[in-house]
C-alpha atoms as a PDB file:
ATOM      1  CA  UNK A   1       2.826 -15.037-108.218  1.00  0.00           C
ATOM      2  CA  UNK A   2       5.970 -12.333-108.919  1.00  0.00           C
ATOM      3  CA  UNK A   3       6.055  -9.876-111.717  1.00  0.00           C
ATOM      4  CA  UNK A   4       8.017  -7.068-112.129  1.00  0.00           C
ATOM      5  CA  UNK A   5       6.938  -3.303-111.722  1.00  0.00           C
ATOM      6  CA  UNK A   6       7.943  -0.742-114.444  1.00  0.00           C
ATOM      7  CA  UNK A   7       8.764   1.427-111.821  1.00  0.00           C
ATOM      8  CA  UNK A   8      11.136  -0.835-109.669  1.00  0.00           C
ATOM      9  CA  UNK A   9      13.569  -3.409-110.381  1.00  0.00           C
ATOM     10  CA  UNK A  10      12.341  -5.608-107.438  1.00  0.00           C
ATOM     11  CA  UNK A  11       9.554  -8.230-108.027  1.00  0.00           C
ATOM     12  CA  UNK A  12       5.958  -8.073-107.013  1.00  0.00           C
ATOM     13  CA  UNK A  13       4.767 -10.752-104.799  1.00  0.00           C
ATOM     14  CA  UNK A  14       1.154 -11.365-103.933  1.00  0.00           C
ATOM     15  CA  UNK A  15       1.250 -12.454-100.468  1.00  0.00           C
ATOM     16  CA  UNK A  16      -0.766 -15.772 -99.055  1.00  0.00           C
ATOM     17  CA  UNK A  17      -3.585 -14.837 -97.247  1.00  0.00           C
ATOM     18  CA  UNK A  18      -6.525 -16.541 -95.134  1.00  0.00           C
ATOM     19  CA  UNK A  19      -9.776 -15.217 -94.746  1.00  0.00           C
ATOM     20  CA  UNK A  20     -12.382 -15.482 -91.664  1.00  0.00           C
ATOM     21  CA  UNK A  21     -15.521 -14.973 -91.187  1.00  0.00           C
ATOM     22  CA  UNK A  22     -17.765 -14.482 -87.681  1.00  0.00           C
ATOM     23  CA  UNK A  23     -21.189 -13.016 -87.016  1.00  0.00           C
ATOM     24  CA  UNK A  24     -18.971  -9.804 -85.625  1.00  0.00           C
ATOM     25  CA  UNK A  25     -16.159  -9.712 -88.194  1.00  0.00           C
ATOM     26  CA  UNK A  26     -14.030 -10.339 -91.218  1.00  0.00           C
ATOM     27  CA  UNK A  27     -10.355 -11.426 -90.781  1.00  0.00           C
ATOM     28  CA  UNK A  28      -7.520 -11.674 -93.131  1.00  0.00           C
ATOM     29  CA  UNK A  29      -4.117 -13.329 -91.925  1.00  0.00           C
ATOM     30  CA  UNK A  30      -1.550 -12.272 -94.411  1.00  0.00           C
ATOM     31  CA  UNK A  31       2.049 -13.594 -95.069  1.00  0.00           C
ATOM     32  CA  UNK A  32       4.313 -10.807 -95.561  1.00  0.00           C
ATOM     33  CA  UNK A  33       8.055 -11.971 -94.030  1.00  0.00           C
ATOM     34  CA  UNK A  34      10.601  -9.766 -93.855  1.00  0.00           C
ATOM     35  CA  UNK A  35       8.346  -6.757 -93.749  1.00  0.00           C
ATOM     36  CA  UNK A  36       8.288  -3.916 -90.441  1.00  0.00           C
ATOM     37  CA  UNK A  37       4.956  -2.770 -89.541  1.00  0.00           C
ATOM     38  CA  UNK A  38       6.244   0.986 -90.891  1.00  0.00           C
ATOM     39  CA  UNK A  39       7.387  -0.317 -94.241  1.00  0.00           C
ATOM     40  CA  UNK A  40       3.295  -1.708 -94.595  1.00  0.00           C
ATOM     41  CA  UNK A  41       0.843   0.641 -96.558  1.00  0.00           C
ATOM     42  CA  UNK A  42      -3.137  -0.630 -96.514  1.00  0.00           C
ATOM     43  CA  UNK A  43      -5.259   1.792 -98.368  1.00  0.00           C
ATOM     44  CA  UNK A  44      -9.449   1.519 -98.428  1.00  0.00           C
ATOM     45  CA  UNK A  45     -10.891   2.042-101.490  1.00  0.00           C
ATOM     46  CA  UNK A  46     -14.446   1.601-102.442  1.00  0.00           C
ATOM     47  CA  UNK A  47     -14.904  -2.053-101.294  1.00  0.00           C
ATOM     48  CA  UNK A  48     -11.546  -2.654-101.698  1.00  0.00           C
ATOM     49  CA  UNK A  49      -8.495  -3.216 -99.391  1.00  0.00           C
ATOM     50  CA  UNK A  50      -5.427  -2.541-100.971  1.00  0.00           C
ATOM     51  CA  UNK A  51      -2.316  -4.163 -99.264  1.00  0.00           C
ATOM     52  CA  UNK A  52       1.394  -2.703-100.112  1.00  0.00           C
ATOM     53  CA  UNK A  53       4.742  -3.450 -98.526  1.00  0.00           C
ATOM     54  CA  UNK A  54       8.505  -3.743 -99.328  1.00  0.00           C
ATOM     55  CA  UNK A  55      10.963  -6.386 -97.375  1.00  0.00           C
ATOM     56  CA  UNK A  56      14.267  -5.084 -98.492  1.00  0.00           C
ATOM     57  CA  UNK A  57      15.854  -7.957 -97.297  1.00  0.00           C
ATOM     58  CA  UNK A  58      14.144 -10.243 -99.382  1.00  0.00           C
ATOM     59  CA  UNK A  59      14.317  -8.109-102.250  1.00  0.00           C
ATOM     60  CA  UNK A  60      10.748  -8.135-102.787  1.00  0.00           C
ATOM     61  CA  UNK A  61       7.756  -6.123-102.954  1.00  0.00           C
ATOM     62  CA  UNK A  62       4.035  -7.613-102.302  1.00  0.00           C
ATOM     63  CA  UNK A  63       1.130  -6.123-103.296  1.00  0.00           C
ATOM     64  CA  UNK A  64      -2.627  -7.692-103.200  1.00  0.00           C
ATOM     65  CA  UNK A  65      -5.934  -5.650-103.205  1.00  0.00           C
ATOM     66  CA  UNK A  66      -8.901  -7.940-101.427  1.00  0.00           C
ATOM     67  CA  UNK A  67     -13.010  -7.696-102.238  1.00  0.00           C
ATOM     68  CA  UNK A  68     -14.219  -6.252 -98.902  1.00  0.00           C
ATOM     69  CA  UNK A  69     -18.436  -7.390 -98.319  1.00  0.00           C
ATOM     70  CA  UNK A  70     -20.711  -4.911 -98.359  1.00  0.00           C
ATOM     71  CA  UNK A  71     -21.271  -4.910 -94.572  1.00  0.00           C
ATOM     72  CA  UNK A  72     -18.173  -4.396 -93.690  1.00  0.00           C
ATOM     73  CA  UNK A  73     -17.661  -1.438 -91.176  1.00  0.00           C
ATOM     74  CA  UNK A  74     -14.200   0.537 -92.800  1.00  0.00           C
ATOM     75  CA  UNK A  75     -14.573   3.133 -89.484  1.00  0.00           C
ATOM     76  CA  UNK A  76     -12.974   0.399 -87.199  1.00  0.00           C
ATOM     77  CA  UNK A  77     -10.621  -1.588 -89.046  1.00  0.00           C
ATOM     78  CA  UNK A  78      -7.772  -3.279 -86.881  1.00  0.00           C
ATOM     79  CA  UNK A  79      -4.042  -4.541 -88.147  1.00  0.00           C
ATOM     80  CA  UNK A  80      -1.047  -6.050 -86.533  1.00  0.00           C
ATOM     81  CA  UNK A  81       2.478  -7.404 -87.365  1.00  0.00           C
ATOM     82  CA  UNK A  82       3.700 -10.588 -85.493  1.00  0.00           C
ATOM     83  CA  UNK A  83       6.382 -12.525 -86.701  1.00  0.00           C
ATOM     84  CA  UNK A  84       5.823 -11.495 -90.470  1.00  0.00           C
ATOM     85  CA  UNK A  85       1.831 -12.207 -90.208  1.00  0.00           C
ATOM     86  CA  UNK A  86      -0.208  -9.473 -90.832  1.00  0.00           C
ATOM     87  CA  UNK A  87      -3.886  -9.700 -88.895  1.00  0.00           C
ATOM     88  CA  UNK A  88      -6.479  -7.692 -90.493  1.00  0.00           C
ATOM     89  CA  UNK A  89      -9.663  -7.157 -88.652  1.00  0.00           C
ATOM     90  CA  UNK A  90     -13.000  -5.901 -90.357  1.00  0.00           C
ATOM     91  CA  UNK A  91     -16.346  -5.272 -88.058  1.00  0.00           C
ATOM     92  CA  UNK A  92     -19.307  -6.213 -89.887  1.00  0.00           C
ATOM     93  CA  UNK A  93     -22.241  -3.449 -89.659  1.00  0.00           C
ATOM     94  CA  UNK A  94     -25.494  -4.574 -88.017  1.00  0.00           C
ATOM     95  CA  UNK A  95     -28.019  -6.127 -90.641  1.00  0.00           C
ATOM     96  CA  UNK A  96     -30.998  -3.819 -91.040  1.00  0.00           C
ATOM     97  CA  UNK A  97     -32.535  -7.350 -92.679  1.00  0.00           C
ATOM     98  CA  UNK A  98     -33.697  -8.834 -89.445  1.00  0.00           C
ATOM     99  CA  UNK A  99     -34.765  -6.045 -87.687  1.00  0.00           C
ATOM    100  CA  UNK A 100     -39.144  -6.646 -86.722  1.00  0.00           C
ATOM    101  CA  UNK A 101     -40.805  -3.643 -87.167  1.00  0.00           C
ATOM    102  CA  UNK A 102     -43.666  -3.466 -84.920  1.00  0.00           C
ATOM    103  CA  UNK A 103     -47.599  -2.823 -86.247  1.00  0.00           C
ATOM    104  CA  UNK A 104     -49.738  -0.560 -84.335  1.00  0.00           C
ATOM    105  CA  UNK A 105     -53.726  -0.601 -84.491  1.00  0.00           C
ATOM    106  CA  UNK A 106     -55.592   2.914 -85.692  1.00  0.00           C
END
């Protein structure tokens, strides 16, 4: 998808992304070529991750803002740049759900 921003002549590009899911983490593998690692802003929100970056050689600007779960833990987030693939890593927080609470006898 490309639009153009009121504020810039270049067009807006919502990267691809894919997202992952383990019993420790979220992952998000996003597509942003021609983009350094400086020229990439993420910004938390609440429950959001917003994702903004300019590749001046493509003349393009993406922008995307992802749904982050609930149990996701935004104190130890992780993000690289390889090759113009952008690895987001979110640790999920331990489910209180499960946990067996034990019964004592008075």
């Amino acid at each position: 998808m490309t639009q153009r921003s009121e504020t810039n002549t270049q067009p807006q590009v919502v990267p691809r992304a894919d997202f992952f899911r383990s019993a420790e983490a979220y992952a998000m593998h996003i597509e942003v070529p021609g983009v350094s690692a400086e020229a990439i802003e993420l910004d938390f929100g609440e429950r959001t991750l917003t994702l903004e970056a300019e590749a001046p050689g493509l003349g393009v600007q993406f922008r995307r803002v992802f749904r982050v779960p609930r149990d996701a833990s935004m104190d130890a987030v992780d993000a690289t740049l390889e090759h113009g693939l952008l690895r987001v890593r979110v640790p999920r927080q331990a489910s209180e759900s499960g946990k067996r609470i034990e019964v004592t006898a008075r």
